[in-house]
Protein backbone atom coordinates (compact mmCIF):
# COMPACT_ATOMS: atom_id res chain seq x y z
CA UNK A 1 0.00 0.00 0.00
CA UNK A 2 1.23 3.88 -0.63
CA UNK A 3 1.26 4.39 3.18
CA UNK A 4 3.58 1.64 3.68
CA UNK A 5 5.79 2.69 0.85
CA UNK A 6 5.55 5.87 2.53
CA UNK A 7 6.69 4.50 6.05
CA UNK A 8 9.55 2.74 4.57
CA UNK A 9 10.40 6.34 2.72
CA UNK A 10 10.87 8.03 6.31
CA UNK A 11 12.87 5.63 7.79
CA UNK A 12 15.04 6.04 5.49
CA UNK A 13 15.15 9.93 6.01
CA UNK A 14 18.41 11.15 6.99
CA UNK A 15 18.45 14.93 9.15
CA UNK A 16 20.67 16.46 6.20
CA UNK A 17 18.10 15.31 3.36
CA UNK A 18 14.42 16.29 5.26
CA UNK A 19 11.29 14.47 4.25
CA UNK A 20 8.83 16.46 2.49
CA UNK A 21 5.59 14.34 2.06
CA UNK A 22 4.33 11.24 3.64
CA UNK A 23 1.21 11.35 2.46
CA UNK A 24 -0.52 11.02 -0.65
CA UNK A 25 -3.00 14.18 -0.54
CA UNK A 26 0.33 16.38 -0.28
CA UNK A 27 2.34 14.50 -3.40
CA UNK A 28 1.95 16.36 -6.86
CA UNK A 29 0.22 14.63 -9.44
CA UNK A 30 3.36 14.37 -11.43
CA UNK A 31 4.90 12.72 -8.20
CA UNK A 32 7.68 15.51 -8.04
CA UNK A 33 8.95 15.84 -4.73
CA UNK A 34 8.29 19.62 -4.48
CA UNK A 35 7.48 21.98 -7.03
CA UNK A 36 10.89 24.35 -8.10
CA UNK A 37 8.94 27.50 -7.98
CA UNK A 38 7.99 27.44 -3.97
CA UNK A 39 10.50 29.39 -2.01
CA UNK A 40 10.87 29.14 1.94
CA UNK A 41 11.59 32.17 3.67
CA UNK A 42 12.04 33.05 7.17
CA UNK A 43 8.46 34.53 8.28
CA UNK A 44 9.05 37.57 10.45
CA UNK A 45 7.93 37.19 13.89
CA UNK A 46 6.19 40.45 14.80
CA UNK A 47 4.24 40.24 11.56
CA UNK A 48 3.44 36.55 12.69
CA UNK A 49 2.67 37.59 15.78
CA UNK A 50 0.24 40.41 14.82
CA UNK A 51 -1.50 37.98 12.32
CA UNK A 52 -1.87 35.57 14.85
CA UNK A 53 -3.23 38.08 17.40
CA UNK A 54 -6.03 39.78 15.09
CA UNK A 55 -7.05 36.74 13.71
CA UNK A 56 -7.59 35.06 18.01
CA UNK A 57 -9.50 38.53 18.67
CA UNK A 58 -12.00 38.43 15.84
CA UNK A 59 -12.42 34.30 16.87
CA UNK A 60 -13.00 35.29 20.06
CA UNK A 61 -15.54 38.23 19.20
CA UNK A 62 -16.86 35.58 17.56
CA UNK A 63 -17.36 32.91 20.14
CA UNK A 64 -18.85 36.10 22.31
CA UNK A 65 -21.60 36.89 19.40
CA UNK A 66 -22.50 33.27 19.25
CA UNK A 67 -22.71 33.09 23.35
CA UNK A 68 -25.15 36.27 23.24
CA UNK A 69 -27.08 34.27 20.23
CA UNK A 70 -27.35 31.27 22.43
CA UNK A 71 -28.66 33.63 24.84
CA UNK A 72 -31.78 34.73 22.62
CA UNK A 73 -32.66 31.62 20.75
CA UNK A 74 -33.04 30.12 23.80
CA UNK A 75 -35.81 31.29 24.81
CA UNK A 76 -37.81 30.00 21.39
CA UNK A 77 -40.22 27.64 21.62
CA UNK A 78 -38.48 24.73 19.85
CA UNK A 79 -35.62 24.91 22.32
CA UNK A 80 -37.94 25.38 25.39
CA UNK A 81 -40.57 22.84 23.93
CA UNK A 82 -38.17 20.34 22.67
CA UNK A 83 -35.36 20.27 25.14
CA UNK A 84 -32.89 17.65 23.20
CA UNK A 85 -32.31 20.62 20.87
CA UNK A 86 -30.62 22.76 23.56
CA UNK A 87 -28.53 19.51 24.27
CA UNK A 88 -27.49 19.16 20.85
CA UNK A 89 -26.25 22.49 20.37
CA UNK A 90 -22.59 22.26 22.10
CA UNK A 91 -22.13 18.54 20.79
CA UNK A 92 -22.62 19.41 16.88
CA UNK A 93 -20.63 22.65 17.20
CA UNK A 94 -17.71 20.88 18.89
CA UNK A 95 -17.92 18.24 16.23
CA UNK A 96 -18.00 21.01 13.41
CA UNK A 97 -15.78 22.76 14.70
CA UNK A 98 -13.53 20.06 14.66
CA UNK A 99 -13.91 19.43 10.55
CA UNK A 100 -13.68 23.19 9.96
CA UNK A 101 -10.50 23.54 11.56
CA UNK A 102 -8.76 20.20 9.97
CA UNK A 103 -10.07 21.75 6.87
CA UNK A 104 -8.54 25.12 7.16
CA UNK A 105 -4.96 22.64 8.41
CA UNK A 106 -5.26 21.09 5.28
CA UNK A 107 -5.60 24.01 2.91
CA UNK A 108 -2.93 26.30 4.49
CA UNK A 109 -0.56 23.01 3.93
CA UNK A 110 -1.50 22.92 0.21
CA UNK A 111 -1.07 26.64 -0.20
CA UNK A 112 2.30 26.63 1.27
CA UNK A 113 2.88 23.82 -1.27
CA UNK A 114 1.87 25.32 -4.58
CA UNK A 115 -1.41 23.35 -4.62
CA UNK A 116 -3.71 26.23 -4.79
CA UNK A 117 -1.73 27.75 -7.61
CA UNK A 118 -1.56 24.29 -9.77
CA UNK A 119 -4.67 21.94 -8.66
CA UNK A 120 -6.93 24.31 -7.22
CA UNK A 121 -10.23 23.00 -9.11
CA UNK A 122 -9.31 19.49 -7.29
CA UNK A 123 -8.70 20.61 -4.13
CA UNK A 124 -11.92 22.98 -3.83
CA UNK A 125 -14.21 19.18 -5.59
CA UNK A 126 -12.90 17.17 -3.24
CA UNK A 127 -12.40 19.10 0.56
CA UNK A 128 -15.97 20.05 -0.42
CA UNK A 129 -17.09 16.63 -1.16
CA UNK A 130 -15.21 15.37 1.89
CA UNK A 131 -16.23 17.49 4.69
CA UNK A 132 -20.09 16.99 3.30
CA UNK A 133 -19.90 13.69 3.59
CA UNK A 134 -17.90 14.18 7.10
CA UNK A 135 -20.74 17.12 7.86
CA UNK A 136 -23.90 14.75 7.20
CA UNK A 137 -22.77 11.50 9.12
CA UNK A 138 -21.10 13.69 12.15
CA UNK A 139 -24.82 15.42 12.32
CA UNK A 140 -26.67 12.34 12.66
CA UNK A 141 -24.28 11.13 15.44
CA UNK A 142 -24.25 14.33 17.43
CA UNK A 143 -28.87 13.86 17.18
CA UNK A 144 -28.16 10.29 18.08
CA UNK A 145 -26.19 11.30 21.09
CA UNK A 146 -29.04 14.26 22.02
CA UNK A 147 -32.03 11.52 21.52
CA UNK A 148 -30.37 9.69 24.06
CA UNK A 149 -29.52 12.09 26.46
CA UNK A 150 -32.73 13.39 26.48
CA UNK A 151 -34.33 9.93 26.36
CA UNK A 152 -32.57 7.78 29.34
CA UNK A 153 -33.02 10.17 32.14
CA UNK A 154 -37.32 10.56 31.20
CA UNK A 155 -37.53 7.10 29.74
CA UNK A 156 -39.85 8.27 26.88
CA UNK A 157 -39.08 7.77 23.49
CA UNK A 158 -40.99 10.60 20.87
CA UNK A 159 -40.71 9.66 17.19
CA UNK A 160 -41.23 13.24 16.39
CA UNK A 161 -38.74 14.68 18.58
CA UNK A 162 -36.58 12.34 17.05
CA UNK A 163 -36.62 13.02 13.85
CA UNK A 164 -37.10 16.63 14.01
CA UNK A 165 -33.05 16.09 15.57
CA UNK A 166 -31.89 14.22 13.32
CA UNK A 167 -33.26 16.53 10.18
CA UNK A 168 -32.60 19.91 12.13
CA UNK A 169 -28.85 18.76 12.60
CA UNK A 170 -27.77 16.74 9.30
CA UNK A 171 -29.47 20.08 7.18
CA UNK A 172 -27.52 22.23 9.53
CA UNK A 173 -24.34 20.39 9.44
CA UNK A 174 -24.81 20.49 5.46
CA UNK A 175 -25.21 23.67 5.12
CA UNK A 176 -22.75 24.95 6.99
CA UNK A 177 -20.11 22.62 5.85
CA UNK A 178 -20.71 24.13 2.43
CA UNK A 179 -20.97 27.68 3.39
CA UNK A 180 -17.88 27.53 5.74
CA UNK A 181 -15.65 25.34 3.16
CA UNK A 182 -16.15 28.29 0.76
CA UNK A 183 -15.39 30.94 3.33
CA UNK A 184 -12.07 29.06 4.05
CA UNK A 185 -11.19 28.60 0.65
CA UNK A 186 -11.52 32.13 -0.35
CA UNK A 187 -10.07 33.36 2.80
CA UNK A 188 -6.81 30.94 2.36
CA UNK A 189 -6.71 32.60 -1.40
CA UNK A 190 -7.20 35.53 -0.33
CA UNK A 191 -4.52 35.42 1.95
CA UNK A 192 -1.63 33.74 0.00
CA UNK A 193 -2.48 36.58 -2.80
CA UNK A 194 -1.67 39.50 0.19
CA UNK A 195 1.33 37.81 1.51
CA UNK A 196 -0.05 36.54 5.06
CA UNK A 197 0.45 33.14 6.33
CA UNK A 198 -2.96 31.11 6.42
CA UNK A 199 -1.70 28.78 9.13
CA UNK A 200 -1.74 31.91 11.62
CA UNK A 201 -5.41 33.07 10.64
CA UNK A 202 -7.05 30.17 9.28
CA UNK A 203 -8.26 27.91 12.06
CA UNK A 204 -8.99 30.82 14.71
CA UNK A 205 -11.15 31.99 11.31
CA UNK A 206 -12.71 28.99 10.89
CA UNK A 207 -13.27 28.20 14.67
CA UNK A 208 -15.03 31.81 15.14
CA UNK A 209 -17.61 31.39 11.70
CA UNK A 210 -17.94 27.74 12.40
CA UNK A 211 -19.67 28.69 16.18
CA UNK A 212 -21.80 31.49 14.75
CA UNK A 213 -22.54 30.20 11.44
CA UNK A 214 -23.96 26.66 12.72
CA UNK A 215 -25.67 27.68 15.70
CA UNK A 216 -27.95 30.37 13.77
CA UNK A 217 -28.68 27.87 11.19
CA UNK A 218 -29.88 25.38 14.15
CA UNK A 219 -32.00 27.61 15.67
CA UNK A 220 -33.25 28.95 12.61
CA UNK A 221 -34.09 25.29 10.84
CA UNK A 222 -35.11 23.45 13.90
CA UNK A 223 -37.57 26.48 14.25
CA UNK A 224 -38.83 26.28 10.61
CA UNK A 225 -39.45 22.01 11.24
CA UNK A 226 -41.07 22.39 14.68
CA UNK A 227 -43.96 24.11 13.28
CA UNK A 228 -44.78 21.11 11.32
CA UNK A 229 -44.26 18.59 14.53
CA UNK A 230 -46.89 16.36 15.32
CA UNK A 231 -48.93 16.80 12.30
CA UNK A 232 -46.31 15.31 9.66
CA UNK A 233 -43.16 13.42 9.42
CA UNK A 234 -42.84 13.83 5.76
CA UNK A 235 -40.50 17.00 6.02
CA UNK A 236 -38.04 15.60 8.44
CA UNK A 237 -37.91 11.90 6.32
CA UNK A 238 -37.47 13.58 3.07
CA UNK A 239 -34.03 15.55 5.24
CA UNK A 240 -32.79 12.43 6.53
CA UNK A 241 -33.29 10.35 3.51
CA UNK A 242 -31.53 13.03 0.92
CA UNK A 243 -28.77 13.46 3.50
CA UNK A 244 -28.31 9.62 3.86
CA UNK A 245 -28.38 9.42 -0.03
CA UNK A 246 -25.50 12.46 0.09
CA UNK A 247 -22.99 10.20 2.38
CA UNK A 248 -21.98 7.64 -0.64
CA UNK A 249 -21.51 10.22 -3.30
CA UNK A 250 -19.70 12.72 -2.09
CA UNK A 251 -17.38 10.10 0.09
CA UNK A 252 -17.20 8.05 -3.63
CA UNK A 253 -16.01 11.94 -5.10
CA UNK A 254 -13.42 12.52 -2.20
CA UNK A 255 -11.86 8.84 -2.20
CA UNK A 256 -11.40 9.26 -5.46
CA UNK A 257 -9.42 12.78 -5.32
CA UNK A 258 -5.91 12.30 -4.38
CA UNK A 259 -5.76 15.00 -2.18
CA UNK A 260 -8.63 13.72 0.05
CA UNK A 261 -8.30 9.81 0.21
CA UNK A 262 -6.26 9.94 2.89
CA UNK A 263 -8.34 12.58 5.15
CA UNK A 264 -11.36 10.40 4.28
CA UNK A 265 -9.86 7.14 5.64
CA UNK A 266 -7.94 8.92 8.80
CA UNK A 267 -10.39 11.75 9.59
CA UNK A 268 -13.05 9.70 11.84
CA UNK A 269 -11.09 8.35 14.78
CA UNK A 270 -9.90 11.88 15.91
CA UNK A 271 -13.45 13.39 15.41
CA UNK A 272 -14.91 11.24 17.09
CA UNK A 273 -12.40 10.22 20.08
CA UNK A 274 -12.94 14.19 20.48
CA UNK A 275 -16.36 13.94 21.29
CA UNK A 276 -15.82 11.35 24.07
CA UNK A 277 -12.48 13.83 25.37
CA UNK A 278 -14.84 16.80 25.77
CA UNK A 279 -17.89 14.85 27.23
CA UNK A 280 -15.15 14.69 30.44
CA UNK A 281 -14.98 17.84 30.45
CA UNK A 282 -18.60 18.31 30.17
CA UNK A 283 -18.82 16.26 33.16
CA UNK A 284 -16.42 18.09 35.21
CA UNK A 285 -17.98 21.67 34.07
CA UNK A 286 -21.81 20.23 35.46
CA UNK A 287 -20.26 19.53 39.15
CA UNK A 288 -18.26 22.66 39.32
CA UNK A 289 -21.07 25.20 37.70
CA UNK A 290 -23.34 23.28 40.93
CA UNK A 291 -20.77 25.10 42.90
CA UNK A 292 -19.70 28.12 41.27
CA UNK A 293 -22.35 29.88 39.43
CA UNK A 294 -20.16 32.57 37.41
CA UNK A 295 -17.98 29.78 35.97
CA UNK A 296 -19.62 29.22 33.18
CA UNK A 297 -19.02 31.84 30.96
CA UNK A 298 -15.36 31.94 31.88
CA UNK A 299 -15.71 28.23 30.61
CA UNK A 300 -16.02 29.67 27.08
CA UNK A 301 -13.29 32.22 27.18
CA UNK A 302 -10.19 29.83 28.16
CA UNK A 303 -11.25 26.93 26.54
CA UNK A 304 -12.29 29.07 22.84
CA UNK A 305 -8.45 31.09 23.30
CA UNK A 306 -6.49 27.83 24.36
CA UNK A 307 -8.08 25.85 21.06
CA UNK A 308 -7.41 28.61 19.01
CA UNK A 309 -4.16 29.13 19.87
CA UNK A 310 -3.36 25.49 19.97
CA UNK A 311 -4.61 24.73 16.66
CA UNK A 312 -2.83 27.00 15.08
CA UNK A 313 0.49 25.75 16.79
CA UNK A 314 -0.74 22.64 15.27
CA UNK A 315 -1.11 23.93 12.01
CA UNK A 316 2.16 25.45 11.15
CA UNK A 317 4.13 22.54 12.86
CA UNK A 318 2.22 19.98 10.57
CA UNK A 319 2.90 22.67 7.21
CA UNK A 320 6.83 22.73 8.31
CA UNK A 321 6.83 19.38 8.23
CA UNK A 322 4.97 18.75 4.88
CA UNK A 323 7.32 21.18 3.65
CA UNK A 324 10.69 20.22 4.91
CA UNK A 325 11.86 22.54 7.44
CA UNK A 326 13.83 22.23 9.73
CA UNK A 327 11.56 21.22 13.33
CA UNK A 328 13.01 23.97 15.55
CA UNK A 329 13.31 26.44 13.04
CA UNK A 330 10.07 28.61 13.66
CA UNK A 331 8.34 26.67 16.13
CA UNK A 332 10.70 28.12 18.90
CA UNK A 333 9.64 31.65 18.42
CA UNK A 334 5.56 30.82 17.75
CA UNK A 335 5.32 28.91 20.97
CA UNK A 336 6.89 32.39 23.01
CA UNK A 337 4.55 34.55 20.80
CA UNK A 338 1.51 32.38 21.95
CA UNK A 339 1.97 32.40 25.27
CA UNK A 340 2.86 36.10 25.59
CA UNK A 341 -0.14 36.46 23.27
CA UNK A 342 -2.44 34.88 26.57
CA UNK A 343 -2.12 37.55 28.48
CA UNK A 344 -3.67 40.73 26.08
CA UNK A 345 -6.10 38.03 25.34
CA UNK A 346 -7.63 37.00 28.34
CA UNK A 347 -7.62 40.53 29.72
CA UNK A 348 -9.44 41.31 26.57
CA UNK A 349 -12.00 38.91 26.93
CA UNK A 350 -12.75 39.00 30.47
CA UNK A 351 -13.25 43.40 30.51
CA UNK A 352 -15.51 42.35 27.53
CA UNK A 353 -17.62 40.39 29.36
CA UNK A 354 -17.47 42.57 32.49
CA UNK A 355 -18.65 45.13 30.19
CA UNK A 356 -21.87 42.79 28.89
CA UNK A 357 -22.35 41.72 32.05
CA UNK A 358 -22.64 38.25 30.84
CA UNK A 359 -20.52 37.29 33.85
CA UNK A 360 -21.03 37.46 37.91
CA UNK A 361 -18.07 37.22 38.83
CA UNK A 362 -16.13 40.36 40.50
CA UNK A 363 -12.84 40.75 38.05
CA UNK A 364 -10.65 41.80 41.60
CA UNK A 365 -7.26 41.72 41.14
CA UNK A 366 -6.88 38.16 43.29
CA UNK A 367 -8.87 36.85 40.46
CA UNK A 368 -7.53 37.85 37.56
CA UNK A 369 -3.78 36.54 38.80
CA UNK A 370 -5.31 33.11 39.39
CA UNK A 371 -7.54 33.33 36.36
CA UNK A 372 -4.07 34.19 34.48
CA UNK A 373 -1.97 31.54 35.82
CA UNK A 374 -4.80 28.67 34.71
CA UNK A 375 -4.87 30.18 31.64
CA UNK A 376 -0.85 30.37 31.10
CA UNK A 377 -0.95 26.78 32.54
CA UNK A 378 -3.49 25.48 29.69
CA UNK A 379 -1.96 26.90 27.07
CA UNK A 380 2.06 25.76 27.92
CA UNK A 381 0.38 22.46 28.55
CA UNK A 382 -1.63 22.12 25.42
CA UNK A 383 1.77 23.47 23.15
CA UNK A 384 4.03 21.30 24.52
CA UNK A 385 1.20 18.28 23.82
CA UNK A 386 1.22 19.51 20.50
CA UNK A 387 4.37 19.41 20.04
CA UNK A 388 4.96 16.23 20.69
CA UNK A 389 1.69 14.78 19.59
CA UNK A 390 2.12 16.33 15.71
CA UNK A 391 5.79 14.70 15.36
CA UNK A 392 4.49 11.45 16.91
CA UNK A 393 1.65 11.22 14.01
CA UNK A 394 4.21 12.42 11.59
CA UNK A 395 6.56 9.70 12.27
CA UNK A 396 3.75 6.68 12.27
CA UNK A 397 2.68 7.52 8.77
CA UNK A 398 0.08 10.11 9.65
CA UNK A 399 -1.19 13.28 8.33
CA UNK A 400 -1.50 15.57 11.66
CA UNK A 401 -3.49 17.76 9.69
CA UNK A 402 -6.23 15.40 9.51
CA UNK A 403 -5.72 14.07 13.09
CA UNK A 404 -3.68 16.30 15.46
CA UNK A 405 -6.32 19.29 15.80
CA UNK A 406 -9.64 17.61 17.23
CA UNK A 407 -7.71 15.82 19.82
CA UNK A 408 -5.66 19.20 21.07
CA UNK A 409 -8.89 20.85 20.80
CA UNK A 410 -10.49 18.61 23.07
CA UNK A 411 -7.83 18.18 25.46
CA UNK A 412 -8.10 22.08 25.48
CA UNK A 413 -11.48 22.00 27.08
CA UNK A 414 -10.53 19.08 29.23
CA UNK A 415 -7.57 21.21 30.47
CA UNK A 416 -9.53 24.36 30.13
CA UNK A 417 -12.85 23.10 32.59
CA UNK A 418 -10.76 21.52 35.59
CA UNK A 419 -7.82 24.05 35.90
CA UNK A 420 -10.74 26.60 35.61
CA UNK A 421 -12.86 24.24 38.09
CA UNK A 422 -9.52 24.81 40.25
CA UNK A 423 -8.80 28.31 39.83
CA UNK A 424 -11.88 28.95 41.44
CA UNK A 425 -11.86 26.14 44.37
CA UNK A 426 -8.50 28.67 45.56
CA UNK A 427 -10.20 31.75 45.13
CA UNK A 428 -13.32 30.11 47.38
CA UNK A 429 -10.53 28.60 49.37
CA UNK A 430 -8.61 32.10 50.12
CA UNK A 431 -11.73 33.89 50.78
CA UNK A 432 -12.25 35.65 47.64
CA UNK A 433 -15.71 35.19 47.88
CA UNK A 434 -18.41 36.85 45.62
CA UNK A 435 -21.85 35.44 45.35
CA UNK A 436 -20.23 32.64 42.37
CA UNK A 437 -18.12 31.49 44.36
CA UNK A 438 -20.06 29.79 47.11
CA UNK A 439 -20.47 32.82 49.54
């Protein structure tokens, strides 16, 4: 098998002649080991470091604008009538976010490689293709996971609840995928053409439209089907049965492309180990928001900043390798500029909120040094994971692009929820106490 080959290629590696490719989607069609025309050269830090920056505060702006959505759709009747709709909501935007931001790992790759500029009518057919088919079948299993949830604890099982799920969430998923694989096309483009790096603003991009983008189209579709419910099942089948009919074409389309046969085979372990990775933290945010009320929101901030940050650590680790630089070469300097960049960050986000008043909790100066040093603490933690995890995957024959971000990402809110669940436990502990923190 090519992966094999490709195994047997990078043992034989030596340091003074680096591998460039492992991995089919990355290898030209013509098989050339890298095209003459693509020239390396050393990115500047400071103009790394700004990209980087603008590109985490519009994702975070974004993950703020989808919390104050959250906060209004809510309140509709097909969330407070049908309450497995409110419990799909974080599952199916963790899992999308997850396929938006491998995407946007993938593309940056290719446009470092001269992909974009020689096979770009490829490329857009078959991530499209892939992440559809990826979109549809990640959709049903985040409703599956919802039906249950909401099913076990009351014991009742209602076929119209059911399927209004499933149809509200594989349309969503569908949509989105389509809209948002566009978006990150155009902005990777768009980007090469004006001289930025894609691997700094890519995933934050993707990770900030992917929250906003999905979540309006849930509340919007799920509203539109739940005026139908319990008169007609027609709509909802007719969803599910064109979605299900979607799944073998456009995987047939993207196993055929070279540059997506590989992400289609490797692509649903990560996805889905994710899933189970963040339910523990899900678990460990329901005991500690029984015990501090104002936690929650704070939950958002450090877990949204730490995944952005981490994926795009991720990212341009996984493109220096594809591309044959040397490991230490840049990696150095963009794991100092992401930690420095925590600091202007978090202050950022929590004055924002302060300012909302979306959060209860008093911003004294006790709590912002403890709130800080979780937040450092993440973030070193979750780098120096990726760091280790990316050159693992590289070295068993595995595209980190497809694989290394879902995992960080959910090891980020995993991380994020107990050190946070901590943080606050001291605070209680040293008797800063507000009215969230137990007082």
């Amino acid at each position: 098998m090519n992966r094999n080959k490709n195994n047997s290629r990078m043992a034989r590696t030596t340091e003074s002649e680096p591998e460039t490719k492992t991995t089919d989607a990355y290898r030209l069609i013509e098989n050339e080991d890298k095209p003459p025309d693509i020239k390396y050269e050393k990115e500047n830090s400071w103009v790394a470091g700004v990209q980087m920056f603008v590109s985490f505060l519009l994702a975070g702006f974004g993950m703020v604008a989808a919390s104050l959505l959250l906060d209004v759709v809510q309140h509709w009747d097909v969330f407070t009538k049908v309450s497995e709709v409110y419990i799909l909501v974080p599952a199916l935007l963790g899992l999308k976010g997850n396929l938006e931001m491998t995407l946007a790992s993938r593309l940056s790759t290719h446009a470092h490689l001269g992909h974009l500029d020689t096979s770009l009518g490829s490329l857009v057919m078959g991530n499209l293709c892939l992440i559809q088919c990826q979109a549809v079948l990640v959709g049903f299993l985040a409703a599956m996971a919802a039906v249950a949830m909401g099913w076990i604890p009351e014991g009742e099982f209602d076929i119209h609840h059911a399927s209004l799920l499933c149809a509200s969430s594989v349309l969503t998923a569908s949509m989105a995928s389509f809209v948002l694989g566009l978006i990150m096309i155009g902005v990777i483009v768009v980007s090469k053409k004006m001289n930025i790096n894609p691997d700094n603003i890519a995933t934050p991009i993707a990770a900030s439209l992917g929250d906003l983008t999905t979540l309006a189209l849930l509340s919007w579709i799920a509203s539109v089907l739940y005026k139908s419910l319990g008169t007609s099942l027609i709509l909802p089948s007719i969803i599910i049965i064109v979605g299900a009919l979607l799944v073998p074409v456009c995987g047939y389309i993207a196993w055929s492309n070279d540059f997506t046969r590989q992400a289609l085979d490797e692509g649903w372990v990560p996805v889905v180990s994710a899933m189970v990775i963040s339910s523990a933290g899900g678990l460990i945010l329901d005991h500690t928001v029984s015990i501090y009320t104002g936690i929650a929101v704070y939950q958002l901030v450090i877990n949204g900043i730490g995944g952005n940050m981490v994926a795009v650590h991720a990212s341009r680790l996984s493109t220096q390798l594809h591309t044959g630089q040397k490991e230490g070469s840049v990696i150095g300097s963009t794991t100092k500029l992401l930690l420095l960049m925590v600091i202007p960050g978090q202050l950022i986000f929590i004055y924002t909120i302060g300012y909302l008043r979306a959060g209860h909790t008093s911003t004294t100066p006790t709590f912002i040094l403890i709130y800080m040093s979780a937040a450092m603490l993440q973030v070193f933690l979750l780098l120096t994971i990726s760091h280790y995890m990316v050159a693992w995957m590289w070295k068993m024959g595995m595209d980190p692009d497809n694989s290394a971000i879902p995992y960080l990402t959910a090891l980020g809110d995993l991380l994020g929820t107990a050190l946070l669940g901590v943080a606050f436990s001291i605070l209680y502990a040293i008797g800063d106490k507000d009215s969230d923190l137990g007082d």
